[in-house]
N, C-alpha and C. Protein backbone atom coordinates (compact mmCIF):
# COMPACT_ATOMS: atom_id res chain seq x y z
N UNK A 1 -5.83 15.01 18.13
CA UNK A 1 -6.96 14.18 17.75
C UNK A 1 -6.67 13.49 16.43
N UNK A 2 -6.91 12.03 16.37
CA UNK A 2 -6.81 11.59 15.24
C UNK A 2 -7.88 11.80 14.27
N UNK A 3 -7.66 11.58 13.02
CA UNK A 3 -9.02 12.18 12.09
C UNK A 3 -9.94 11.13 11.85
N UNK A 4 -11.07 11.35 12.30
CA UNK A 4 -11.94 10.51 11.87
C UNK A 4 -12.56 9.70 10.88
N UNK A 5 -12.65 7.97 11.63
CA UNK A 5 -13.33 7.28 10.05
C UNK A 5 -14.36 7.07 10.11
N UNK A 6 -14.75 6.90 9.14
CA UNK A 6 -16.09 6.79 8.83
C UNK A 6 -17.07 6.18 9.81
N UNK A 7 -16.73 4.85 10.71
CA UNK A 7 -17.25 4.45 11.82
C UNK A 7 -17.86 5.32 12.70
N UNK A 8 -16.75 6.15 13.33
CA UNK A 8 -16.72 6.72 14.47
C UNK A 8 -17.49 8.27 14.53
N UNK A 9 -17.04 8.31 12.92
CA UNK A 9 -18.34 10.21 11.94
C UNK A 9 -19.53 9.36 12.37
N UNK A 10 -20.32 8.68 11.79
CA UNK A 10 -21.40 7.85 11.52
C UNK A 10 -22.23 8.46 13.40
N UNK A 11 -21.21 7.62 14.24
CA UNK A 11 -22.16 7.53 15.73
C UNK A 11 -22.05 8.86 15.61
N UNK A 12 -21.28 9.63 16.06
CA UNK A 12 -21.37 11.25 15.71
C UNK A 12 -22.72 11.56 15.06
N UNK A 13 -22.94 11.57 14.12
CA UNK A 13 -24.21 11.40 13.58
C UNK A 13 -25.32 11.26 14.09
N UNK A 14 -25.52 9.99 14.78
CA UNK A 14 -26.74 9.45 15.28
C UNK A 14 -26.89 10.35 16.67
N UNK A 15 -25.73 10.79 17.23
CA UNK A 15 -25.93 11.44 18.54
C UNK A 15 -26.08 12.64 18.52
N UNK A 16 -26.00 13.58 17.23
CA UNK A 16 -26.59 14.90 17.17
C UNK A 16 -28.25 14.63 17.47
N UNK A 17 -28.70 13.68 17.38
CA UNK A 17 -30.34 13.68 17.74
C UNK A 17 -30.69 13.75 19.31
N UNK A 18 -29.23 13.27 19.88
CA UNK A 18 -29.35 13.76 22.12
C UNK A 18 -28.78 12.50 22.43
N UNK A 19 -28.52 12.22 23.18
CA UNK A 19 -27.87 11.51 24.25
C UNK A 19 -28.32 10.05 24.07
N UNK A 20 -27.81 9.46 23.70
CA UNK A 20 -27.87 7.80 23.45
C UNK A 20 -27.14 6.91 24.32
N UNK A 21 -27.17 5.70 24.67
CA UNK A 21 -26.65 4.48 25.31
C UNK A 21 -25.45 4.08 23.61
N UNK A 22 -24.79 3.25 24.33
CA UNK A 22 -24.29 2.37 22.90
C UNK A 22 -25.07 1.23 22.34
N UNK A 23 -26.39 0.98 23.06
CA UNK A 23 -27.20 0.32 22.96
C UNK A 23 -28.38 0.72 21.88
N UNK A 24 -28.46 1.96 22.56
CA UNK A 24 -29.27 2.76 21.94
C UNK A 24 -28.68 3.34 20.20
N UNK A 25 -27.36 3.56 20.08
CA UNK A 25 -26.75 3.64 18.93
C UNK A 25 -27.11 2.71 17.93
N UNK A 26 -26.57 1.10 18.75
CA UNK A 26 -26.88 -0.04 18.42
C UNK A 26 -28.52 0.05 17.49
N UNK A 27 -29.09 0.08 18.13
CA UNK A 27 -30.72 -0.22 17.47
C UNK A 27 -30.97 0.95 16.61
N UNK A 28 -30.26 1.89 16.62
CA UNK A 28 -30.59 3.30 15.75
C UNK A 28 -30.19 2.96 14.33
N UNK A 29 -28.50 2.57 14.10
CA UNK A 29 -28.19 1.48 13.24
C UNK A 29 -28.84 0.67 12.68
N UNK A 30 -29.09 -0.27 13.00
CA UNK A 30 -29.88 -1.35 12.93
C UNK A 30 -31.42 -1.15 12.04
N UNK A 31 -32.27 -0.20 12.87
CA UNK A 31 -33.38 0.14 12.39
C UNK A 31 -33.06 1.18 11.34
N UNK A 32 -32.00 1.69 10.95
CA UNK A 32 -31.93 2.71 9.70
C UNK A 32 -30.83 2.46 8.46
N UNK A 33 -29.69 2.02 8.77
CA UNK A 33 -28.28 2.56 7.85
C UNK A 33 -27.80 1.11 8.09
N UNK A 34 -28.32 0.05 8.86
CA UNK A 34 -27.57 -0.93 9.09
C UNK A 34 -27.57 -2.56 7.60
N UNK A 35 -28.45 -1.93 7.08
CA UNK A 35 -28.61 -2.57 5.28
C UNK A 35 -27.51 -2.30 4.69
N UNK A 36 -27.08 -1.11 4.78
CA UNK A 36 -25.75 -0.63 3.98
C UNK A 36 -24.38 -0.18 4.49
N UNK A 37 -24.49 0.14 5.92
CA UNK A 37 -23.48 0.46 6.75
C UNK A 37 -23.12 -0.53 7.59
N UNK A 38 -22.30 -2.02 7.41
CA UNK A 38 -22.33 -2.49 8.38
C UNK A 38 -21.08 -2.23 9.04
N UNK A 39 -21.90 -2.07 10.52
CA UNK A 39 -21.08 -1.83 12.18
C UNK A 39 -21.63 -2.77 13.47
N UNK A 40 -20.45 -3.31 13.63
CA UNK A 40 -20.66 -4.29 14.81
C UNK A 40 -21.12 -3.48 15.92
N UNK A 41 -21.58 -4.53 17.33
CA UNK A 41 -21.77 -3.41 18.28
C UNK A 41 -20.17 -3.78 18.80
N UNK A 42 -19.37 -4.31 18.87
CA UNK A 42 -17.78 -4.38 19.29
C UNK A 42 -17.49 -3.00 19.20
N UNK A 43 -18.01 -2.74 17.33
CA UNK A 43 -17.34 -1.23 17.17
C UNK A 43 -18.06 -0.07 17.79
N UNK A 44 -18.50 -0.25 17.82
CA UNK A 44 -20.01 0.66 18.09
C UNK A 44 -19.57 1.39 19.45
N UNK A 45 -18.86 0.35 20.67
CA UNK A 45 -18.81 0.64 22.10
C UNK A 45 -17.23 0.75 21.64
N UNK A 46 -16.70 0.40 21.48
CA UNK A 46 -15.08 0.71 21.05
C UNK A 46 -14.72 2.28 20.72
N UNK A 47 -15.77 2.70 19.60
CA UNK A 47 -15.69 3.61 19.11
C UNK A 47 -15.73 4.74 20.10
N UNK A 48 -17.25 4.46 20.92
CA UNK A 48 -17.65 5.70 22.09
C UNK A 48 -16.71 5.66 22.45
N UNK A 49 -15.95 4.79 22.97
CA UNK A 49 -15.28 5.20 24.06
C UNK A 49 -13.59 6.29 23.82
N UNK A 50 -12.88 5.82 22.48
CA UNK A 50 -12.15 6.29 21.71
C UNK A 50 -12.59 8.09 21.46
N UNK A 51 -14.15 7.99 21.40
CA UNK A 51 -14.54 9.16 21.29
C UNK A 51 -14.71 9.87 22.38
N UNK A 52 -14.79 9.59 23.43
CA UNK A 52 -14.80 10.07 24.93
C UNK A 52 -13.51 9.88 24.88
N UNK A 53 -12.66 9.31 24.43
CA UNK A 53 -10.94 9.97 25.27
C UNK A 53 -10.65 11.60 24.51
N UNK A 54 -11.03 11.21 23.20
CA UNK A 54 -11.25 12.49 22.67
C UNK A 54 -11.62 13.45 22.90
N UNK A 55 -12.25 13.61 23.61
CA UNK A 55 -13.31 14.61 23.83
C UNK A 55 -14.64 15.12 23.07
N UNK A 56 -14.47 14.32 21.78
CA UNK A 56 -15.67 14.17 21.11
C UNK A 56 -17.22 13.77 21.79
N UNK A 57 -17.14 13.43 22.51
CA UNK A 57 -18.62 12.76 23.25
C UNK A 57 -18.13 12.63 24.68
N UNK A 58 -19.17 13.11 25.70
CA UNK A 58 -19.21 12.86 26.71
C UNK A 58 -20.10 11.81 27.28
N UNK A 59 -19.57 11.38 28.45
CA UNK A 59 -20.41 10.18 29.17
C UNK A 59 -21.32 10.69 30.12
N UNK A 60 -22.65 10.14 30.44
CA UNK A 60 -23.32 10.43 31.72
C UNK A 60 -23.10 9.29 32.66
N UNK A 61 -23.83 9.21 34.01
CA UNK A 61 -24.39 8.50 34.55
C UNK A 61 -24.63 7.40 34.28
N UNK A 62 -24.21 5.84 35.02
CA UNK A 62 -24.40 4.74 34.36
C UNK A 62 -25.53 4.43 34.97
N UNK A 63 -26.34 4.07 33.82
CA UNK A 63 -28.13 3.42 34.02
C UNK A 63 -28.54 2.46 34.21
N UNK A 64 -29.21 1.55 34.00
CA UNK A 64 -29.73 0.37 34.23
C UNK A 64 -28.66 -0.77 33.33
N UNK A 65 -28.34 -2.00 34.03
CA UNK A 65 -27.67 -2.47 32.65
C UNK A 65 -26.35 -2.31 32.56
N UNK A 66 -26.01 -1.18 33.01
CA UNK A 66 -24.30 -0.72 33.21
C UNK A 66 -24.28 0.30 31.86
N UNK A 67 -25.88 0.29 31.39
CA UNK A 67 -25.52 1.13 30.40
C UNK A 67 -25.12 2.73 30.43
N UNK A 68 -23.78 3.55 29.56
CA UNK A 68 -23.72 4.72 29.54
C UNK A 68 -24.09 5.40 28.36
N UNK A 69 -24.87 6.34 28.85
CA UNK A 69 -25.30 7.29 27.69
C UNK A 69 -24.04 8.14 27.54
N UNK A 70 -24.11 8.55 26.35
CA UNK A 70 -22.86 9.70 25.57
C UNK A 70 -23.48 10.57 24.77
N UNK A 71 -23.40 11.90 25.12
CA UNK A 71 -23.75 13.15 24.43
C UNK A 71 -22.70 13.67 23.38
N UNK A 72 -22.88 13.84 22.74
CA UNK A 72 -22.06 14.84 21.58
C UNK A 72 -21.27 16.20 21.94
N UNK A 73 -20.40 16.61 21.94
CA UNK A 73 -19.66 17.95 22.43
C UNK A 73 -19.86 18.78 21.16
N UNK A 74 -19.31 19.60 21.67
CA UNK A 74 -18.91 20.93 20.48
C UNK A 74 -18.21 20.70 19.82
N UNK A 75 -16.78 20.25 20.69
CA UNK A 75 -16.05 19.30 19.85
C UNK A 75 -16.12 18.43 18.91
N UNK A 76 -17.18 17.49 18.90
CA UNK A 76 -17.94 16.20 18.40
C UNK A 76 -18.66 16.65 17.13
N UNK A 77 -19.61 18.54 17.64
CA UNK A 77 -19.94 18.79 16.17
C UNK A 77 -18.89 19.35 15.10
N UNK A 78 -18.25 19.54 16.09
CA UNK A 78 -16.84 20.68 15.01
C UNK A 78 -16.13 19.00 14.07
N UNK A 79 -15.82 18.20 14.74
CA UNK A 79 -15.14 17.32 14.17
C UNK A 79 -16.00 16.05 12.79
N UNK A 80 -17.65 15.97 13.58
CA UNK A 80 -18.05 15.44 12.34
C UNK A 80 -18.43 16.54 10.95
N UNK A 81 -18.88 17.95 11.56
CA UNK A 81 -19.17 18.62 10.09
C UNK A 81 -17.84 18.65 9.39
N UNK A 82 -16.49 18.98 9.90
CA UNK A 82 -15.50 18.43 8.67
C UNK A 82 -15.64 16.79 8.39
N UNK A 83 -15.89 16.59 8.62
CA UNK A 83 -15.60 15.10 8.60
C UNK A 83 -16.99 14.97 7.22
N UNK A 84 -18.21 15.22 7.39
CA UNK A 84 -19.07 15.16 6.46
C UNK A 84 -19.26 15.53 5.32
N UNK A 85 -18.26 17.14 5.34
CA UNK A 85 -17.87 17.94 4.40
C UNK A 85 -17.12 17.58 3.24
N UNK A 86 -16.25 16.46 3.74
CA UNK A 86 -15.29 15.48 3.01
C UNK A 86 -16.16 15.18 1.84
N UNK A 87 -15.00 14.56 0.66
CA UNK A 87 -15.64 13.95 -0.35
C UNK A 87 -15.35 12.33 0.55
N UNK A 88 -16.71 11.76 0.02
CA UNK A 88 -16.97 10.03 0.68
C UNK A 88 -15.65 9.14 0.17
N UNK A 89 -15.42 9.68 -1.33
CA UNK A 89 -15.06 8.10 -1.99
C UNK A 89 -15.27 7.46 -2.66
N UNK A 90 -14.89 6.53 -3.20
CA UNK A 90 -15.54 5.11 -3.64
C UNK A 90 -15.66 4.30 -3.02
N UNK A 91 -17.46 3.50 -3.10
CA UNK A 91 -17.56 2.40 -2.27
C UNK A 91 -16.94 0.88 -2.85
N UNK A 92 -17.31 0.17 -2.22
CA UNK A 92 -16.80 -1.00 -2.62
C UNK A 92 -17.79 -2.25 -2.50
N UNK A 93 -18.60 -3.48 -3.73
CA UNK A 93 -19.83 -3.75 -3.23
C UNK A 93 -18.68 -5.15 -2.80
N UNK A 94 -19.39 -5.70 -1.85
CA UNK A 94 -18.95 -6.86 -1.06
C UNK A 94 -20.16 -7.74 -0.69
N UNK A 95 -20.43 -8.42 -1.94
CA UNK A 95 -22.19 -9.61 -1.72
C UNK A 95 -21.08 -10.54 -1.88
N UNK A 96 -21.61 -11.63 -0.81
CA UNK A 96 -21.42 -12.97 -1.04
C UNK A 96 -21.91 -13.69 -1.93
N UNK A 97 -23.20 -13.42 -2.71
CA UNK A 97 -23.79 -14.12 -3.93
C UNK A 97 -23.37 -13.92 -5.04
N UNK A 98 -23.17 -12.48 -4.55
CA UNK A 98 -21.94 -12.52 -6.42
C UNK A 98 -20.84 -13.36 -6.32
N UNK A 99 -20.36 -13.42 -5.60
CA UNK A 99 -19.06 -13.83 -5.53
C UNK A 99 -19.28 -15.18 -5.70
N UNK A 100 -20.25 -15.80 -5.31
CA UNK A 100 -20.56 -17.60 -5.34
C UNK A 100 -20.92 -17.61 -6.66
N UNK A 101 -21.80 -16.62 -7.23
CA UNK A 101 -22.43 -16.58 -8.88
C UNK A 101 -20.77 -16.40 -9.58
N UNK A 102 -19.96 -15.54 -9.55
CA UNK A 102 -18.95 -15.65 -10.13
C UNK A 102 -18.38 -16.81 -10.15
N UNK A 103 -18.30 -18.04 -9.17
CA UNK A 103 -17.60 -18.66 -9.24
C UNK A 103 -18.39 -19.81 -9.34
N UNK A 104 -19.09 -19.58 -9.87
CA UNK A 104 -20.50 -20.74 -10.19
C UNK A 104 -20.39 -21.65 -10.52
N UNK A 105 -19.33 -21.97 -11.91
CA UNK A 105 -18.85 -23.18 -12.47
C UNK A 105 -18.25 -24.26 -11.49
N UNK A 106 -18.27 -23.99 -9.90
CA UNK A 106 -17.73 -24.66 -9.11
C UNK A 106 -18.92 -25.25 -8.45
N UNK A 107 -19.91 -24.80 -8.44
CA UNK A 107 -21.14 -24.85 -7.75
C UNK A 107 -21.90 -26.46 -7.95
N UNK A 108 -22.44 -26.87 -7.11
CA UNK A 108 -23.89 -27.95 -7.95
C UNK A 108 -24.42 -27.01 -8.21
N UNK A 109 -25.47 -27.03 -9.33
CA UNK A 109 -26.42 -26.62 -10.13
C UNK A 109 -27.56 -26.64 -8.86
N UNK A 110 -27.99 -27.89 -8.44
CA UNK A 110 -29.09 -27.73 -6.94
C UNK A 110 -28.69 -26.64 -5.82
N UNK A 111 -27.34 -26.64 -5.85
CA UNK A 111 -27.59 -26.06 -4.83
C UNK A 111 -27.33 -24.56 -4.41
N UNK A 112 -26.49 -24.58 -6.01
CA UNK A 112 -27.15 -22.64 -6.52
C UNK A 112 -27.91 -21.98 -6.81
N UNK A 113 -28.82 -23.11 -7.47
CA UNK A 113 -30.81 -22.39 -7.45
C UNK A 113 -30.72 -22.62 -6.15
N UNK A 114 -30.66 -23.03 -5.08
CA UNK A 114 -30.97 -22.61 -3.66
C UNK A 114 -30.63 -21.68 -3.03
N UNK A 115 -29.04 -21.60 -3.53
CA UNK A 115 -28.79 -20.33 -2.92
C UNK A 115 -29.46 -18.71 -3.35
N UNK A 116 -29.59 -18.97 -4.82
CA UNK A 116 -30.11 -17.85 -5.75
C UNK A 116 -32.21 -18.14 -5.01
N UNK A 117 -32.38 -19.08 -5.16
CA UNK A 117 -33.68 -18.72 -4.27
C UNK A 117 -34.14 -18.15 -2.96
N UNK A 118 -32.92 -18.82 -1.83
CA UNK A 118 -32.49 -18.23 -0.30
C UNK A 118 -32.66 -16.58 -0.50
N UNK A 119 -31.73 -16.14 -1.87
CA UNK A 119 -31.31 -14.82 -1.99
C UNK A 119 -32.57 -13.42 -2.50
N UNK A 120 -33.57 -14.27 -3.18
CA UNK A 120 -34.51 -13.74 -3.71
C UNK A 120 -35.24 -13.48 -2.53
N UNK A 121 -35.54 -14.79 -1.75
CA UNK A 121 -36.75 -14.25 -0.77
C UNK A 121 -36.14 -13.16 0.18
N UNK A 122 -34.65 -13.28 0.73
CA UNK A 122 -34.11 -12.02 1.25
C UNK A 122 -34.16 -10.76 0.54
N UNK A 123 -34.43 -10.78 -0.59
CA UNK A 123 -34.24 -8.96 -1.27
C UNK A 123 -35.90 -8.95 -0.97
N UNK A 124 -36.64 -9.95 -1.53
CA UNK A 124 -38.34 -9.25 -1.52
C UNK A 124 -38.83 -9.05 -0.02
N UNK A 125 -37.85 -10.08 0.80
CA UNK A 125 -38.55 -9.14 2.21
C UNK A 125 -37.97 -8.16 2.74
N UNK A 126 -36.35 -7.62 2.30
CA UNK A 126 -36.54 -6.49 2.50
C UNK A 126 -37.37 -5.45 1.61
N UNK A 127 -37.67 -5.41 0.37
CA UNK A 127 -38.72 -4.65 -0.20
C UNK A 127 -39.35 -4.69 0.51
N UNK A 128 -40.43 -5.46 0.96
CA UNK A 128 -41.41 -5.41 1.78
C UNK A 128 -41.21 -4.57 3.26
N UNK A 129 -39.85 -5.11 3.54
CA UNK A 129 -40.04 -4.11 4.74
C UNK A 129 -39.66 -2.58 4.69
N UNK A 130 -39.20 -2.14 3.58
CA UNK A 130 -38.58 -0.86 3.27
C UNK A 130 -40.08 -0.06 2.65
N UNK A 131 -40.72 -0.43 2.50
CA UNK A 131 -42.18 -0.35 1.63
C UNK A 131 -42.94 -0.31 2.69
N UNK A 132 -43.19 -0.88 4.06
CA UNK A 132 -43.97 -0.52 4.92
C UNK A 132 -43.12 1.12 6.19
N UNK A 133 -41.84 0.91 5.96
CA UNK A 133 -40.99 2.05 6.68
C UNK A 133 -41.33 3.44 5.84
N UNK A 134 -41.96 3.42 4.32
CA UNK A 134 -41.91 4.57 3.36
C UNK A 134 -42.79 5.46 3.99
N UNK A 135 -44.02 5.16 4.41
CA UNK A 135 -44.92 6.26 4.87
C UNK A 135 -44.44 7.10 5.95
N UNK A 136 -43.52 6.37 6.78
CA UNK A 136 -42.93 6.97 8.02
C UNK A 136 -41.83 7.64 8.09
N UNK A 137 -41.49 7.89 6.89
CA UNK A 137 -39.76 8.16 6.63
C UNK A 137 -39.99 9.57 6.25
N UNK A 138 -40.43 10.59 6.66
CA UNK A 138 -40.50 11.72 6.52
C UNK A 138 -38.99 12.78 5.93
N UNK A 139 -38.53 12.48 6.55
CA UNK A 139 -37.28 13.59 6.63
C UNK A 139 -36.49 13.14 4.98
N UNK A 140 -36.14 13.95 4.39
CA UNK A 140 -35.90 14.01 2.75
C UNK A 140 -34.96 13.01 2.23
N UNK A 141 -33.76 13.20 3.31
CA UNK A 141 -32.58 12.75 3.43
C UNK A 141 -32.47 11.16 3.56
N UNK A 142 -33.44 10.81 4.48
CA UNK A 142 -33.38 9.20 4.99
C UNK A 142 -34.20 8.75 4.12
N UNK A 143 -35.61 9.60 3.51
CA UNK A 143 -36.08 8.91 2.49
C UNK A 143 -35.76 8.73 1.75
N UNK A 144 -34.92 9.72 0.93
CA UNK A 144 -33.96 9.34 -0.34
C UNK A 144 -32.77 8.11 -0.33
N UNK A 145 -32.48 7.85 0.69
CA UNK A 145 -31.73 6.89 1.36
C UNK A 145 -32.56 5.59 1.13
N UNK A 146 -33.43 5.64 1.88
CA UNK A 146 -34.52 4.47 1.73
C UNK A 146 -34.97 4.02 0.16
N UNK A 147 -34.92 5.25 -0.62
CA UNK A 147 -35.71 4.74 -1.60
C UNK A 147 -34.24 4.18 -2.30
N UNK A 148 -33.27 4.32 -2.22
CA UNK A 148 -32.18 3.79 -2.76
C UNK A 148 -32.25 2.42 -2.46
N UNK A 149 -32.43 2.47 -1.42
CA UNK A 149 -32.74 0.74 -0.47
C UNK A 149 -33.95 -0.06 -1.48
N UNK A 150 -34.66 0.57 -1.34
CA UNK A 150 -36.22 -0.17 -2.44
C UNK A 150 -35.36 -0.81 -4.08
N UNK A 151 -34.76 0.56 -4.83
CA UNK A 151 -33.88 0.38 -5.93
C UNK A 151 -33.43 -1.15 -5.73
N UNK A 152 -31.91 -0.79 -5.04
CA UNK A 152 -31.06 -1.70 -4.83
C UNK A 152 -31.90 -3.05 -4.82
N UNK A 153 -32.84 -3.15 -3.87
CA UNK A 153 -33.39 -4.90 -3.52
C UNK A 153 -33.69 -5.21 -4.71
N UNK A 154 -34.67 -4.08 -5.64
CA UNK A 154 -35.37 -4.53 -6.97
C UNK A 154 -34.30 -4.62 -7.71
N UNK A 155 -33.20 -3.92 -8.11
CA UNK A 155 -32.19 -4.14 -8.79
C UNK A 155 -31.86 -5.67 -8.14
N UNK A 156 -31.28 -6.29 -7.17
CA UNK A 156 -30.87 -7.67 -7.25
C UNK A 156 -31.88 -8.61 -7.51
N UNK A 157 -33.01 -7.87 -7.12
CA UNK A 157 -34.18 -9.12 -7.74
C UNK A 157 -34.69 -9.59 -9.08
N UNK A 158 -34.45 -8.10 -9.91
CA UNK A 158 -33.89 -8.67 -11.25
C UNK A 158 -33.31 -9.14 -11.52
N UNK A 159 -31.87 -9.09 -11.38
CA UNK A 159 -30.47 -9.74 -11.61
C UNK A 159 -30.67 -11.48 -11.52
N UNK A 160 -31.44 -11.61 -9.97
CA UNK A 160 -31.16 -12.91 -9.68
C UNK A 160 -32.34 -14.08 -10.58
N UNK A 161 -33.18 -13.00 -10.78
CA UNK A 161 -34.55 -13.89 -11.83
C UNK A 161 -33.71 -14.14 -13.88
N UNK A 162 -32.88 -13.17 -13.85
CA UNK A 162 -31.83 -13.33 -14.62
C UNK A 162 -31.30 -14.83 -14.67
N UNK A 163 -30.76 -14.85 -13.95
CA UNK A 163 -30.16 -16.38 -13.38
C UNK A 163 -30.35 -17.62 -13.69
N UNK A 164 -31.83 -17.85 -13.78
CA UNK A 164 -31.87 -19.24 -13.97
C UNK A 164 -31.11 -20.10 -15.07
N UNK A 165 -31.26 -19.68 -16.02
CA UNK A 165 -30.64 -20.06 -17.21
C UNK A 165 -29.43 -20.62 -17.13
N UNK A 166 -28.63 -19.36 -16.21
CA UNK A 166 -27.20 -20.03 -16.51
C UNK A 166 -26.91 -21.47 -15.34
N UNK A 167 -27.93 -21.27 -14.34
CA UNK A 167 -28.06 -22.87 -14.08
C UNK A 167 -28.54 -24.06 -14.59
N UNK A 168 -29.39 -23.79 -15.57
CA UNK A 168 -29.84 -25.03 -16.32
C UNK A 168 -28.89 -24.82 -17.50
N UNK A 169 -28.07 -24.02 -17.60
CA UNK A 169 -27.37 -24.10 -19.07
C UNK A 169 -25.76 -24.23 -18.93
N UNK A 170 -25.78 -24.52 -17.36
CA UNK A 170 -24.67 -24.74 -16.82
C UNK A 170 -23.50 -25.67 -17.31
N UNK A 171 -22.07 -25.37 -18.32
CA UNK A 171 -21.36 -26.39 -18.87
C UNK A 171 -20.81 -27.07 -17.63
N UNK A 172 -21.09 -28.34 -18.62
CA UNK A 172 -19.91 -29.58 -17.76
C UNK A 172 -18.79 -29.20 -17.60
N UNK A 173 -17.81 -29.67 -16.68
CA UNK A 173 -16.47 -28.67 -16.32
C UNK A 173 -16.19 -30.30 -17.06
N UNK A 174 -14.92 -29.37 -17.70
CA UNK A 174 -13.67 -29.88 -18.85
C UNK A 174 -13.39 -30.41 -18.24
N UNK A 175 -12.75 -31.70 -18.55
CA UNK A 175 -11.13 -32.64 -18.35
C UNK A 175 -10.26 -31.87 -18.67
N UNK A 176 -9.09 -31.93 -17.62
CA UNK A 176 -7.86 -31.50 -17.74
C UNK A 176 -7.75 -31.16 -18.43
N UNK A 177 -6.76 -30.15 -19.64
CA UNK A 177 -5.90 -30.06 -20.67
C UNK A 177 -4.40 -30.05 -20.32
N UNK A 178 -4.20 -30.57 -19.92
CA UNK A 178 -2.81 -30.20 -19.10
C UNK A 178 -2.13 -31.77 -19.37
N UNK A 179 -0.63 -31.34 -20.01
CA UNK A 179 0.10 -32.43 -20.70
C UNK A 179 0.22 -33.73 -19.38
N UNK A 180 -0.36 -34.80 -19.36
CA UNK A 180 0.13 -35.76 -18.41
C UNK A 180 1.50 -36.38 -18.83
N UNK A 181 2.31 -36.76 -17.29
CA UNK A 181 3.27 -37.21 -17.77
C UNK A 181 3.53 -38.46 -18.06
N UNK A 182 4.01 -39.54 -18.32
CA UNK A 182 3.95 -41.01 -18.84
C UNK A 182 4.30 -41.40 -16.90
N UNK A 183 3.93 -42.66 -16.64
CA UNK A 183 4.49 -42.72 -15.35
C UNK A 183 5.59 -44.05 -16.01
N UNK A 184 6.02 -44.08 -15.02
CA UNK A 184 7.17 -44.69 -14.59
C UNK A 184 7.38 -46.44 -14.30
């Protein structure tokens, strides 16, 4: 058996709760870990199935749809509790807005307050929607998770109200300094 990454621990995960579709994985994702964990469904069904050669997860009966549900083995728990047991790591943050804010001096001024505005209303509606999920989020683990989620949005929503300034205070990009040569 090869050792598991993080992808393939993750569905492991979601399927200790019983028998899921990859569909069903799909929307489990999606509706929980999929803010901070992103997984395609490519990987998602790639993965099961890698995990069924394994023996990590078994397949049932194909259902409506062509969909197959996959149960978790013994195997499946033996292999994600090492796998969880692990130290994580370091993450790595990967925003596209930083990366455009870093490189800002390249930017129009219009059309980086747009983007920095685009970006605001995306963090306050996820607040908003992480803020209506709070009452329902019972279990310790996902709430503490969640409330990291609340953090994080308010953390970029500061950051980005930060911002304005350096668009209206935005320098003119320099002329060359670079020796020209006489032409010819």
């Amino acid at each position: 058996m090869t050792e598991l990454n993080a992808t393939a621990a993750s569905l492991l995960g979601f399927l200790h709760e019983g028998p899921a579709t990859g569909w069903d994985v799909v929307m489990g994702i999606e509706a929980s870990v999929g803010n901070f964990w992103n997984v395609t469904r490519s990987q998602v069904y790639r993965e099961l199935k890698t995990l069924a050669y394994e023996g990590l997860v078994t397949t049932g009966a194909t259902g409506q749809r062509d969909r197959v549900p996959y149960a978790i083995t013994k195997a499946g728990r033996a292999a994600f509790a090492e796998w969880i047991a692990r130290e994580p790591g370091g993450g790595i943050m990967r925003l596209p807005i930083v990366l455009t804010v870093f490189f800002g001096k390249h930017v129009e001024p219009a059309l980086l307050q747009r983007f920095l505005q685009a970006e605001r209303l995306h963090h306050q509606a996820q607040i908003d929607r992480y803020r209506e999920m709070h009452p329902f989020v019972i279990e310790p683990y996902q709430r503490a998770t969640l409330e990291l989620g609340i953090e994080y949005e308010q953390t970029m929503l500061r950051w980005i109200e930060r911002l304005p300034w350096l668009v209206e205070k935005k320098p003119k990009k320099k002329a060359s300094t670079r020796a020209r040569r006489p032409s010819r």
